[in-house]
PDB file of N, CA and C in Angstrom:
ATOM      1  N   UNK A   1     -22.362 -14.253 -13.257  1.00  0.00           N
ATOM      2  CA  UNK A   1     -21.825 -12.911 -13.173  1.00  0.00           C
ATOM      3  C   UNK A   1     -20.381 -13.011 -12.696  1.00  0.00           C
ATOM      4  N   UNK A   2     -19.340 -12.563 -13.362  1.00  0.00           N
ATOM      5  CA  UNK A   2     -18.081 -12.297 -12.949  1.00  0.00           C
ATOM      6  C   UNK A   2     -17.883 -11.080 -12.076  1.00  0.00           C
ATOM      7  N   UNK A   3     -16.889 -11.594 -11.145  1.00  0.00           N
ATOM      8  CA  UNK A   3     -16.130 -10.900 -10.415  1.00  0.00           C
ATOM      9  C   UNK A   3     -14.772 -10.211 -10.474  1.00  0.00           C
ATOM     10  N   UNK A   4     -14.791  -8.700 -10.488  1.00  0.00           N
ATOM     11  CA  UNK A   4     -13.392  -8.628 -10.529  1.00  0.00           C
ATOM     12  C   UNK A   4     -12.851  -7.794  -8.981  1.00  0.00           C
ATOM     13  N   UNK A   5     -11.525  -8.066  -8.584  1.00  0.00           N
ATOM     14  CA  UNK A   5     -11.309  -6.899  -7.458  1.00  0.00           C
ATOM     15  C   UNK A   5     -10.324  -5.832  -7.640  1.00  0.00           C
ATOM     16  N   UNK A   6     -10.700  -4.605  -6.879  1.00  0.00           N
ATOM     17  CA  UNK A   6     -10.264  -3.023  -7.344  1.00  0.00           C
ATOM     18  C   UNK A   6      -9.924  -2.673  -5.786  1.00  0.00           C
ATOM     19  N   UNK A   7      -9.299  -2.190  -5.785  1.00  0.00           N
ATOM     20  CA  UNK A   7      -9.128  -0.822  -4.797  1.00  0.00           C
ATOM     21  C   UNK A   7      -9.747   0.678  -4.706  1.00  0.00           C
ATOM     22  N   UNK A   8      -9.798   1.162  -3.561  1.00  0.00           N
ATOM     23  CA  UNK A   8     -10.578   2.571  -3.367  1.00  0.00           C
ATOM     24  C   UNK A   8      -9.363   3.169  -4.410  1.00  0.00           C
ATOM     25  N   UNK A   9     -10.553   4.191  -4.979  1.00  0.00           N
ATOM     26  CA  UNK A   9      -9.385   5.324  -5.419  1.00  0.00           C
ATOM     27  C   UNK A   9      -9.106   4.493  -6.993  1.00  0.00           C
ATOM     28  N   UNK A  10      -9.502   3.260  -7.486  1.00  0.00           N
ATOM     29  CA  UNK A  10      -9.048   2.787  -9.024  1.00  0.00           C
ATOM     30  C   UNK A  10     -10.420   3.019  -9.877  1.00  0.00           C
ATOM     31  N   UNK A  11     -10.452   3.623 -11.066  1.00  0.00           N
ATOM     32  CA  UNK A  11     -11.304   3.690 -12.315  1.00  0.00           C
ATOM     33  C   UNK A  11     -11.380   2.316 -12.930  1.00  0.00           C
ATOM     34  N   UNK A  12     -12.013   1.635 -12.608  1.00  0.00           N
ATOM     35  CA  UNK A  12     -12.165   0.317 -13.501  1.00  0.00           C
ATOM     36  C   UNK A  12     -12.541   0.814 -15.215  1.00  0.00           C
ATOM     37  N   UNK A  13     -12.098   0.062 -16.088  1.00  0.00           N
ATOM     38  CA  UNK A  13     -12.777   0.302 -17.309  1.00  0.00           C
ATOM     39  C   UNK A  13     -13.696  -0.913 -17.806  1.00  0.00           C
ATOM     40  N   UNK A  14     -15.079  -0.733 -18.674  1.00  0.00           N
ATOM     41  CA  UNK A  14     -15.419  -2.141 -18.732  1.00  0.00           C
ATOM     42  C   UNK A  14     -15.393  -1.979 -20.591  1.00  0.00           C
ATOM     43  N   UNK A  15     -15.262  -3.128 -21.320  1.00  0.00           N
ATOM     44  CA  UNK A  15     -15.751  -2.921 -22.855  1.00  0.00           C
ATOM     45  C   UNK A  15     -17.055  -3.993 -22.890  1.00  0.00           C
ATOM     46  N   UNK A  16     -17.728  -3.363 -23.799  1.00  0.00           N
ATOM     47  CA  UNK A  16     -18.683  -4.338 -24.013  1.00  0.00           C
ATOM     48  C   UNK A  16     -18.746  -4.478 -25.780  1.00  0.00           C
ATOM     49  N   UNK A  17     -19.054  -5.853 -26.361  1.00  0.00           N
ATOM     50  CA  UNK A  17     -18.804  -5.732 -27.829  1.00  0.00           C
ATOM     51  C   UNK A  17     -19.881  -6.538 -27.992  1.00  0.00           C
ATOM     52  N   UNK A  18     -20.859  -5.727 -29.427  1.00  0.00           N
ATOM     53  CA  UNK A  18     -22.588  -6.182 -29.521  1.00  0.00           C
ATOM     54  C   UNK A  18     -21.688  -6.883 -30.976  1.00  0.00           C
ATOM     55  N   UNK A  19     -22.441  -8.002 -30.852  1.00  0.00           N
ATOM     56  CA  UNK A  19     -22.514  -9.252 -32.222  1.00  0.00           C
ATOM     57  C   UNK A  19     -23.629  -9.547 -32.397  1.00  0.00           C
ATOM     58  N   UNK A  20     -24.138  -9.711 -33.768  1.00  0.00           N
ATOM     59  CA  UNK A  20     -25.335  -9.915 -34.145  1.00  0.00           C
ATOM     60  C   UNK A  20     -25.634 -11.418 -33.750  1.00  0.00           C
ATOM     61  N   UNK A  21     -26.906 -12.118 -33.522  1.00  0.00           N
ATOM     62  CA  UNK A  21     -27.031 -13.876 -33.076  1.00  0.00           C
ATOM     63  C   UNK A  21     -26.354 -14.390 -34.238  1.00  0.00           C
ATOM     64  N   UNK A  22     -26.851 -14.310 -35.508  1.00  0.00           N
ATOM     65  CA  UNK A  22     -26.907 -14.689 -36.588  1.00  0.00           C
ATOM     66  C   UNK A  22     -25.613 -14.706 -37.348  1.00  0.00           C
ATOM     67  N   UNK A  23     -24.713 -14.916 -37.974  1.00  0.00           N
ATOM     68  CA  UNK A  23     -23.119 -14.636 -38.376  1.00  0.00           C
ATOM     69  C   UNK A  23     -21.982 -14.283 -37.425  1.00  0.00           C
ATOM     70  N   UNK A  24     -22.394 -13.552 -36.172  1.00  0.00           N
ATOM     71  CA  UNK A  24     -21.343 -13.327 -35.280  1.00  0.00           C
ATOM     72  C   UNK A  24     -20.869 -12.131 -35.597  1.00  0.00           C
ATOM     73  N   UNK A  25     -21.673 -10.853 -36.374  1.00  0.00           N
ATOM     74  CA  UNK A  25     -20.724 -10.176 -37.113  1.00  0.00           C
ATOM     75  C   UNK A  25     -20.457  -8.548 -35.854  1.00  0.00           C
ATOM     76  N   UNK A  26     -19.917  -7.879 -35.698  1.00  0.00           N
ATOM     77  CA  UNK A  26     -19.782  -7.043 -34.501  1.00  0.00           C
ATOM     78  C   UNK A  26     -20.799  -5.477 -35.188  1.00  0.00           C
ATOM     79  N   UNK A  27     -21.518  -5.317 -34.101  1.00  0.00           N
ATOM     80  CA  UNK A  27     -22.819  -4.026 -34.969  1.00  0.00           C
ATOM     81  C   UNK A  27     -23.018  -3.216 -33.737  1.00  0.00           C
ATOM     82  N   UNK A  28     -23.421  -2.279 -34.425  1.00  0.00           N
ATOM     83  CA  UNK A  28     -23.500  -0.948 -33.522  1.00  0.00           C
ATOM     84  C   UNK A  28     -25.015  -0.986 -32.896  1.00  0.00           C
ATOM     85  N   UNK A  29     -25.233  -1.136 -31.326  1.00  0.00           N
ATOM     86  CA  UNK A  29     -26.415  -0.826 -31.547  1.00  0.00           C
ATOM     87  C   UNK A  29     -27.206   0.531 -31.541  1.00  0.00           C
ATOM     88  N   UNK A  30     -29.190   0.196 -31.889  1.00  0.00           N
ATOM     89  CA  UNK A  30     -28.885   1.626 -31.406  1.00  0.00           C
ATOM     90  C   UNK A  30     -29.197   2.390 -30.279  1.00  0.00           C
ATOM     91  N   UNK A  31     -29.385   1.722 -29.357  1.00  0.00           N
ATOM     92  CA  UNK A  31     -28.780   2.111 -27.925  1.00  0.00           C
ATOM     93  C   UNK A  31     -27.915   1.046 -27.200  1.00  0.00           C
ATOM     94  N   UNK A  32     -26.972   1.986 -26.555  1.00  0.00           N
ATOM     95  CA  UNK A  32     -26.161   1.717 -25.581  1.00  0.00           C
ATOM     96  C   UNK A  32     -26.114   2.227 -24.274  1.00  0.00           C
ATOM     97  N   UNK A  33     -26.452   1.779 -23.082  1.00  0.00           N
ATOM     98  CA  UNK A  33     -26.454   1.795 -21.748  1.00  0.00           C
ATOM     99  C   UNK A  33     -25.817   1.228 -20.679  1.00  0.00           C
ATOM    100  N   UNK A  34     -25.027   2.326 -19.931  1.00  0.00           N
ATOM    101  CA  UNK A  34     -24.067   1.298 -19.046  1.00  0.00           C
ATOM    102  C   UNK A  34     -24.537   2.081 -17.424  1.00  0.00           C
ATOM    103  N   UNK A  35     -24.891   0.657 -16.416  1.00  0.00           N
ATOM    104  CA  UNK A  35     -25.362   1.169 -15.360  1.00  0.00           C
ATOM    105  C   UNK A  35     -24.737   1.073 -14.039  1.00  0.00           C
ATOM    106  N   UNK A  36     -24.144   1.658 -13.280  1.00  0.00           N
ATOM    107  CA  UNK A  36     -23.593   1.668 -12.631  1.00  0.00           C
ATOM    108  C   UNK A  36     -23.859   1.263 -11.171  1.00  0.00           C
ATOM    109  N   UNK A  37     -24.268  -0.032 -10.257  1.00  0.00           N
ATOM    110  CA  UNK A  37     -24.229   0.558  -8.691  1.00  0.00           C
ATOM    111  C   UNK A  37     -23.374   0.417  -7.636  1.00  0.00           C
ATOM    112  N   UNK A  38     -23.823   1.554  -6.848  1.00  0.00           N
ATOM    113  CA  UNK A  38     -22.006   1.543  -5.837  1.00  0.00           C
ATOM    114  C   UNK A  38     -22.417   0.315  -4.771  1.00  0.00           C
ATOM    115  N   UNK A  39     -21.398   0.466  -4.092  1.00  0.00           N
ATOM    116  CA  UNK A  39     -22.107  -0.818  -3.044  1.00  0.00           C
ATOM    117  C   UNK A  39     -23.224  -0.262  -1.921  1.00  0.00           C
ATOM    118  N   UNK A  40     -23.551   1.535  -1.887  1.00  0.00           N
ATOM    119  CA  UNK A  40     -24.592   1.634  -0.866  1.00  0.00           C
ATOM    120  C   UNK A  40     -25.525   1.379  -1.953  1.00  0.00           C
ATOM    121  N   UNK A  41     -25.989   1.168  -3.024  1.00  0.00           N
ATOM    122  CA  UNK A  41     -27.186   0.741  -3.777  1.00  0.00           C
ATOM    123  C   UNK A  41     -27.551   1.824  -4.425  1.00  0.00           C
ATOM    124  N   UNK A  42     -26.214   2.629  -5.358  1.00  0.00           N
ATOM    125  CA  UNK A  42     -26.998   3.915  -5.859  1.00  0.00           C
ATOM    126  C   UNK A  42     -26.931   3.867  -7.405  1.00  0.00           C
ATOM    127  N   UNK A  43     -27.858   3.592  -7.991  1.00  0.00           N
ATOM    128  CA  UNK A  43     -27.436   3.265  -9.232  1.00  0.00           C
ATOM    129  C   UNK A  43     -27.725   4.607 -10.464  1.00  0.00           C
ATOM    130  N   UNK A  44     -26.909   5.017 -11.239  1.00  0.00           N
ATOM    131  CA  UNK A  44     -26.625   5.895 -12.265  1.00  0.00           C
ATOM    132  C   UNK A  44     -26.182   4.668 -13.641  1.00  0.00           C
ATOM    133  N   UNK A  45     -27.221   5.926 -14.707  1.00  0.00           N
ATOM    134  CA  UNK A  45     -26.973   5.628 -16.075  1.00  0.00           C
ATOM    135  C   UNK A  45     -26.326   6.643 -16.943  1.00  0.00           C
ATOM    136  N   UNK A  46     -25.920   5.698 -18.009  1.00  0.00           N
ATOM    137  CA  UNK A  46     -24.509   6.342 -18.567  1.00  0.00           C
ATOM    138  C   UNK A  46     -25.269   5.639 -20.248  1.00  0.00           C
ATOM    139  N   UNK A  47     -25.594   6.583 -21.000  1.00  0.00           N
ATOM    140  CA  UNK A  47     -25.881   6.624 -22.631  1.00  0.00           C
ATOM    141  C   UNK A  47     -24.781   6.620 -23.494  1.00  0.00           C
ATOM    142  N   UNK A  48     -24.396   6.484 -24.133  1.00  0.00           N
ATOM    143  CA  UNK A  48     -23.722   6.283 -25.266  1.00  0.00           C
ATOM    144  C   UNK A  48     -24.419   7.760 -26.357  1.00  0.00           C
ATOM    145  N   UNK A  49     -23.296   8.444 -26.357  1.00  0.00           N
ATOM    146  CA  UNK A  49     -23.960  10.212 -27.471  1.00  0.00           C
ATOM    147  C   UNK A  49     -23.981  10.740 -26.129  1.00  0.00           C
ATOM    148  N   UNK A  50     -24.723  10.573 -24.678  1.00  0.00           N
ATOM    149  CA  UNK A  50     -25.161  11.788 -23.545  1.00  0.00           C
ATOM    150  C   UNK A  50     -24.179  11.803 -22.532  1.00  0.00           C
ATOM    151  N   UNK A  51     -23.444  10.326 -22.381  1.00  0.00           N
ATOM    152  CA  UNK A  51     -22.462  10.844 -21.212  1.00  0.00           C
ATOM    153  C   UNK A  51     -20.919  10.672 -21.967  1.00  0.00           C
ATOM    154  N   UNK A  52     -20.051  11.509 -20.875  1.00  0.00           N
ATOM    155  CA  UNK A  52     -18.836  11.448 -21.316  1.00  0.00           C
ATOM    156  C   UNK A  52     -17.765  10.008 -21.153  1.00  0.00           C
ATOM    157  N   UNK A  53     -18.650   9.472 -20.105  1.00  0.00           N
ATOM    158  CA  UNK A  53     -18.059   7.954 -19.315  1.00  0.00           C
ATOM    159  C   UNK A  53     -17.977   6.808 -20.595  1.00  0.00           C
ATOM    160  N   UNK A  54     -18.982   7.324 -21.128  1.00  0.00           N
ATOM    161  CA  UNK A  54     -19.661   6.157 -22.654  1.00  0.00           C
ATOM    162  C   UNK A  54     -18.827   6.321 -23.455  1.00  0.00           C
ATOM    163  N   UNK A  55     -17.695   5.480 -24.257  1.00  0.00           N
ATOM    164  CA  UNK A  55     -17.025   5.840 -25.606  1.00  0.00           C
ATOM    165  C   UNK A  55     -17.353   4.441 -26.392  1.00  0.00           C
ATOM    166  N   UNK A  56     -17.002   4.858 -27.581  1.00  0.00           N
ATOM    167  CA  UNK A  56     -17.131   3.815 -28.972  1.00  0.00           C
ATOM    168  C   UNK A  56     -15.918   3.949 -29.471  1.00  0.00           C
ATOM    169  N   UNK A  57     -15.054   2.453 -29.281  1.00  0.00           N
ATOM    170  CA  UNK A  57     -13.757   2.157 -29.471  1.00  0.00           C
ATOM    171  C   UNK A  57     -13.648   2.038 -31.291  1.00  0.00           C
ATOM    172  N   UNK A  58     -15.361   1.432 -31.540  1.00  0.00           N
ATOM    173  CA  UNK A  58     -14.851   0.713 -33.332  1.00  0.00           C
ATOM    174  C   UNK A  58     -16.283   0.421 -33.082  1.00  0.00           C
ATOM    175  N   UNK A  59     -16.742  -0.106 -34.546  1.00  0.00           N
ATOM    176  CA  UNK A  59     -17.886  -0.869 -34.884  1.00  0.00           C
ATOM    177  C   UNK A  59     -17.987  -1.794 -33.697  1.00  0.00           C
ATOM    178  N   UNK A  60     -19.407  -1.426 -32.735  1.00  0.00           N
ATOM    179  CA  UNK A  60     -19.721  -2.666 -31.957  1.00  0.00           C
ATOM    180  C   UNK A  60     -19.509  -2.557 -30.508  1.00  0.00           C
ATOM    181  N   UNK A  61     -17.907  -1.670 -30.347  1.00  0.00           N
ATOM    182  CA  UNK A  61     -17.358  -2.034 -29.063  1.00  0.00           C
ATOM    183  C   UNK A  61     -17.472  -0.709 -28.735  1.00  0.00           C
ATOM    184  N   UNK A  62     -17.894  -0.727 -26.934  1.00  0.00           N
ATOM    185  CA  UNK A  62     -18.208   0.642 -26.365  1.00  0.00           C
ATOM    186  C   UNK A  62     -17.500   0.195 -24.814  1.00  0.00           C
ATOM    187  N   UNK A  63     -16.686   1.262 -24.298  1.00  0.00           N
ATOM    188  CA  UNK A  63     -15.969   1.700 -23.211  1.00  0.00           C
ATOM    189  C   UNK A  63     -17.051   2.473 -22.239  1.00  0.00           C
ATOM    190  N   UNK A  64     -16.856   2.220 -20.497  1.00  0.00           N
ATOM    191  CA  UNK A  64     -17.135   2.968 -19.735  1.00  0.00           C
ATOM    192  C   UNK A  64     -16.154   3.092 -18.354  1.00  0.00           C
ATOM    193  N   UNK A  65     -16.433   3.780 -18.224  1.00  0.00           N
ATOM    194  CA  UNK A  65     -15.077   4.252 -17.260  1.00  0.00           C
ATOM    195  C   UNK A  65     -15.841   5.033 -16.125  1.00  0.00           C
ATOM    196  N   UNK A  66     -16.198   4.861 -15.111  1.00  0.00           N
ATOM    197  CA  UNK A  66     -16.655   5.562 -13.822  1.00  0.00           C
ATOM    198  C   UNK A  66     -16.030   5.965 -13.326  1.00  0.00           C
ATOM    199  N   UNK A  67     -16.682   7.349 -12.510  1.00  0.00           N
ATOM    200  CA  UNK A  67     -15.745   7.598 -11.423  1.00  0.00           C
ATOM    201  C   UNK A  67     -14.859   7.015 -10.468  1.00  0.00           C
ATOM    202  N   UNK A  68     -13.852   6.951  -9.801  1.00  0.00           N
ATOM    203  CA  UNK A  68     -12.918   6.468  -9.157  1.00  0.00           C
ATOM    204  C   UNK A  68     -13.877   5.721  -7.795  1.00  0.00           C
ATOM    205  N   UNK A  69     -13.719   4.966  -7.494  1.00  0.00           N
ATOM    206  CA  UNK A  69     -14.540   4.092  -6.789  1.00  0.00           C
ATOM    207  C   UNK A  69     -14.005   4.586  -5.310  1.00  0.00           C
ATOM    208  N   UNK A  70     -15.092   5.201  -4.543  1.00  0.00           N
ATOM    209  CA  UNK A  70     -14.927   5.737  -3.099  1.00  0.00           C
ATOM    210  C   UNK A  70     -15.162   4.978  -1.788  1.00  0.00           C
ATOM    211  N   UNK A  71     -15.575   3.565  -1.767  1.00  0.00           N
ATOM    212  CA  UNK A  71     -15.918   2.854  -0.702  1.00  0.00           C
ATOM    213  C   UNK A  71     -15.937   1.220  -1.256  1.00  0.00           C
ATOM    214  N   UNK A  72     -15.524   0.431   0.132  1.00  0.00           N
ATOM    215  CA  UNK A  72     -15.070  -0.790  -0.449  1.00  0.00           C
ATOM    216  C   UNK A  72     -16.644  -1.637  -0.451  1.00  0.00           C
ATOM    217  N   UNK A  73     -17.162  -2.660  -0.989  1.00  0.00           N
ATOM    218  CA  UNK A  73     -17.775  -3.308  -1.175  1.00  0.00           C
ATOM    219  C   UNK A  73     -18.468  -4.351  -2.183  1.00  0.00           C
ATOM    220  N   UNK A  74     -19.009  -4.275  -2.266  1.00  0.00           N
ATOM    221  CA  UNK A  74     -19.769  -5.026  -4.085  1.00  0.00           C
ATOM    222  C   UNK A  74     -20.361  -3.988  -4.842  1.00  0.00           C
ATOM    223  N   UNK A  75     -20.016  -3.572  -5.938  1.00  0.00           N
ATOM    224  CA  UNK A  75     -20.617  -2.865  -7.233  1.00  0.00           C
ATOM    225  C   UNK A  75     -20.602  -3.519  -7.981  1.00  0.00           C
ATOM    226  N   UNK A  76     -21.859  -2.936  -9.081  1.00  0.00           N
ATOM    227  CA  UNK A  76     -22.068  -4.061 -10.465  1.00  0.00           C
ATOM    228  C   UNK A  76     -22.332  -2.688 -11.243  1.00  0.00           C
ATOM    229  N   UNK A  77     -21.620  -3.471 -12.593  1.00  0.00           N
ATOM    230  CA  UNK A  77     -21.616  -2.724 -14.044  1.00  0.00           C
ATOM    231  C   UNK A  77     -22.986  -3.620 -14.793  1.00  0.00           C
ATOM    232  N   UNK A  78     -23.769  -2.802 -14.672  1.00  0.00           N
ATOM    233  CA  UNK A  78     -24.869  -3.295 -15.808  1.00  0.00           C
ATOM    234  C   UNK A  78     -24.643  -2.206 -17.658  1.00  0.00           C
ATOM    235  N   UNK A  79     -24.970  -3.589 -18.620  1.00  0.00           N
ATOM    236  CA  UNK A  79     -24.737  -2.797 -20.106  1.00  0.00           C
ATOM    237  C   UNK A  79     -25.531  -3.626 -20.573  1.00  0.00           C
ATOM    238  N   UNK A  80     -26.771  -2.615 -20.943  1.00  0.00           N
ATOM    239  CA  UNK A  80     -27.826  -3.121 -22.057  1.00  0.00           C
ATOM    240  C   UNK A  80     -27.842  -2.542 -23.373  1.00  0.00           C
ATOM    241  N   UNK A  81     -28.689  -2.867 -24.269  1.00  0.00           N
ATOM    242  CA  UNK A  81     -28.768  -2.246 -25.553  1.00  0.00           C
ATOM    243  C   UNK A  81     -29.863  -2.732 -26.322  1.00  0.00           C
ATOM    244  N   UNK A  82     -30.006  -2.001 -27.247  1.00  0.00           N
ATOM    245  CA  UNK A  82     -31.552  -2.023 -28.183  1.00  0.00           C
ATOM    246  C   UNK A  82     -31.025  -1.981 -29.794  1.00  0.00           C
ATOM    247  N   UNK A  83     -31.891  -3.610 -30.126  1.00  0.00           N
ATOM    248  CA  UNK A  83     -31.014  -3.383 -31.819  1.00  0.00           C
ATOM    249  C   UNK A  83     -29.803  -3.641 -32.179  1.00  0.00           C
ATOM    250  N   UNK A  84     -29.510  -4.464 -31.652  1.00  0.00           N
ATOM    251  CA  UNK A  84     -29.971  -5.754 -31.171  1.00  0.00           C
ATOM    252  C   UNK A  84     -30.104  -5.343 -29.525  1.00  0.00           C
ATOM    253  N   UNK A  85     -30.919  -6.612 -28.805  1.00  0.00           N
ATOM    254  CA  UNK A  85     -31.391  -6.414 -27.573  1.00  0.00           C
ATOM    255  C   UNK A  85     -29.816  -7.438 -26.595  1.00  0.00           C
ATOM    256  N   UNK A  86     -29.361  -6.904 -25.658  1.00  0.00           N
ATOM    257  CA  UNK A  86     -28.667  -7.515 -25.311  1.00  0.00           C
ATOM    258  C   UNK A  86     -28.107  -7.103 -24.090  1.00  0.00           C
ATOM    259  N   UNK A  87     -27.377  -7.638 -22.971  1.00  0.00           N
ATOM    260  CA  UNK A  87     -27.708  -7.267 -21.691  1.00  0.00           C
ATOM    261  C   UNK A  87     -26.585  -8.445 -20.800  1.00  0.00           C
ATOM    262  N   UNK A  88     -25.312  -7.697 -20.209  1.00  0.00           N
ATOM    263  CA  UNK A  88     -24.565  -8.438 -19.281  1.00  0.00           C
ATOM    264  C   UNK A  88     -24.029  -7.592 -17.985  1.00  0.00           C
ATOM    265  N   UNK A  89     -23.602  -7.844 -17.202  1.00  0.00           N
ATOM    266  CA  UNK A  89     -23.264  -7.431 -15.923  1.00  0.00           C
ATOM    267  C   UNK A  89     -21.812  -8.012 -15.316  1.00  0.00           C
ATOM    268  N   UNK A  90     -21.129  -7.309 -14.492  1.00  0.00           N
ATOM    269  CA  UNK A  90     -19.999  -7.713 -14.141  1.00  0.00           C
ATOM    270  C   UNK A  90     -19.918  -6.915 -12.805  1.00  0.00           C
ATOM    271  N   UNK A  91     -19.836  -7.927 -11.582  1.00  0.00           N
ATOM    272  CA  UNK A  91     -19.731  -7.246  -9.999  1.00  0.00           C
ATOM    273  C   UNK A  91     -17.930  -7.449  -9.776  1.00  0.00           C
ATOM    274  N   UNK A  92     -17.928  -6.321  -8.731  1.00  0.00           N
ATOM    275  CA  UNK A  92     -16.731  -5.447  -8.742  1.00  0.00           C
ATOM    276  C   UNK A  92     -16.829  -5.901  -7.175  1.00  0.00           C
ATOM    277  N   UNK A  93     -15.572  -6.476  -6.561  1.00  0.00           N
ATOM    278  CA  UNK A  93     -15.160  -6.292  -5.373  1.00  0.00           C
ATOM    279  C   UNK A  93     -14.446  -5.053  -5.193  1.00  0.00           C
ATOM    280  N   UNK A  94     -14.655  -4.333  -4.084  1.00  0.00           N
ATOM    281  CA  UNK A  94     -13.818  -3.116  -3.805  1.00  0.00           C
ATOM    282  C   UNK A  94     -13.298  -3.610  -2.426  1.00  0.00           C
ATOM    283  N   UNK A  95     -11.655  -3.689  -2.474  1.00  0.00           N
ATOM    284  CA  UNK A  95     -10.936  -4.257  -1.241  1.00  0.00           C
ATOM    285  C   UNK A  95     -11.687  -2.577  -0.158  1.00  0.00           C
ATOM    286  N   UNK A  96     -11.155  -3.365   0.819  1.00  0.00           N
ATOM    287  CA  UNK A  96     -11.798  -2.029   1.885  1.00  0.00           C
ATOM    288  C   UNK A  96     -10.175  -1.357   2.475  1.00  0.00           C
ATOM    289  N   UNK A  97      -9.755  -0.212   2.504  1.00  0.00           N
ATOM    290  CA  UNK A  97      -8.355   0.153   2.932  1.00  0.00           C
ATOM    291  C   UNK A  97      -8.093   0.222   4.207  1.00  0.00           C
ATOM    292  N   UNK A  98      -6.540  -0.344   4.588  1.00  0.00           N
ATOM    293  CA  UNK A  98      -5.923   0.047   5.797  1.00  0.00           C
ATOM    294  C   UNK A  98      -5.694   1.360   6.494  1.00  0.00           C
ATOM    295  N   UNK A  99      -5.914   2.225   5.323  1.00  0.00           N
ATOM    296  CA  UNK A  99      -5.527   3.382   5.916  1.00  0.00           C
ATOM    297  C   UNK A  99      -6.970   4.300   5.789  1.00  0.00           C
ATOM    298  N   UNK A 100      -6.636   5.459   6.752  1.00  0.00           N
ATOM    299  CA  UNK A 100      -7.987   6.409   6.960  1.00  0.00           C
ATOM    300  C   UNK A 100      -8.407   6.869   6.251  1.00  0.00           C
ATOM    301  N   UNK A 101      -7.591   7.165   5.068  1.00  0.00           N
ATOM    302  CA  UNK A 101      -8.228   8.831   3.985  1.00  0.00           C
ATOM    303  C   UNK A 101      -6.949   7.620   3.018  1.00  0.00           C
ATOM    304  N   UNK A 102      -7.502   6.683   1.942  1.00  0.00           N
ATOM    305  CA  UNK A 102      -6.973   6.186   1.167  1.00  0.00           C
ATOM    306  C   UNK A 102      -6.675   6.889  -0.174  1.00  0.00           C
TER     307      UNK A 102
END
C-alpha cells in the first residue's frame, strides 16, 4: 500500500484505471466504488452514477475527490469494482498543523 502526505484543509484526488487481465486493454467496469476512511475510522462510500465525488475521466479511468481532509492522521482510499473484479488502496498521511484553526 502506498503512501502519500497532505495537509489539513487539501482535497486529495485519486484516479483509478480498470484494464482487462487479458490484452491490457482499459474497460469500463460495471461497478465502481471508492471508499473512504478518515483517520478516526469512519468509513463512507462513493458509487460511480450516485455520488458527485465519483467522475469518469475516459474509457476505464474514474476520479474521486473527497472532502477536504479535517484532522491529521492515516486515511485510506479504498477502489473496488465488478466486471472486471478489481481492488487497490492508497493510505494518506495527514501532517498534523501548527496552528489552532488551520
Amino acid at each position: 500500500m502506498a503512501t502519500n502526505t497532505f495537509d489539513i484543509g487539501d482535497r486529495p484526488t485519486y484516479t483509478a484505471t480498470f484494464k482487462l487481465t487479458v490484452g491490457d486493454a482499459v474497460t469500463d467496469p460495471s461497478t465502481v466504488t471508492f471508499i473512504w476512511r478518515t483517520s478516526a475510522g469512519v468509513e463512507s462510500s462513493y458509487v460511480y452514477g450516485a455520488a458527485a465525488e465519483v467522475a469518469k475521466s475516459s474509457t476505464g479511468v474514474f476520479t474521486f475527490t473527497p472532502a477536504a481532509v479535517a484532522a491529521h492522521g492515516k486515511h485510506v482510499c479504498r477502489v473496488k469494482s465488478t466486471s472486471p473484479t478489481a481492488a487497490a488502496e492508497l493510505a494518506v498521511a495527514v501532517r498534523a498543523s501548527s496552528f489552532a484553526t488551520p
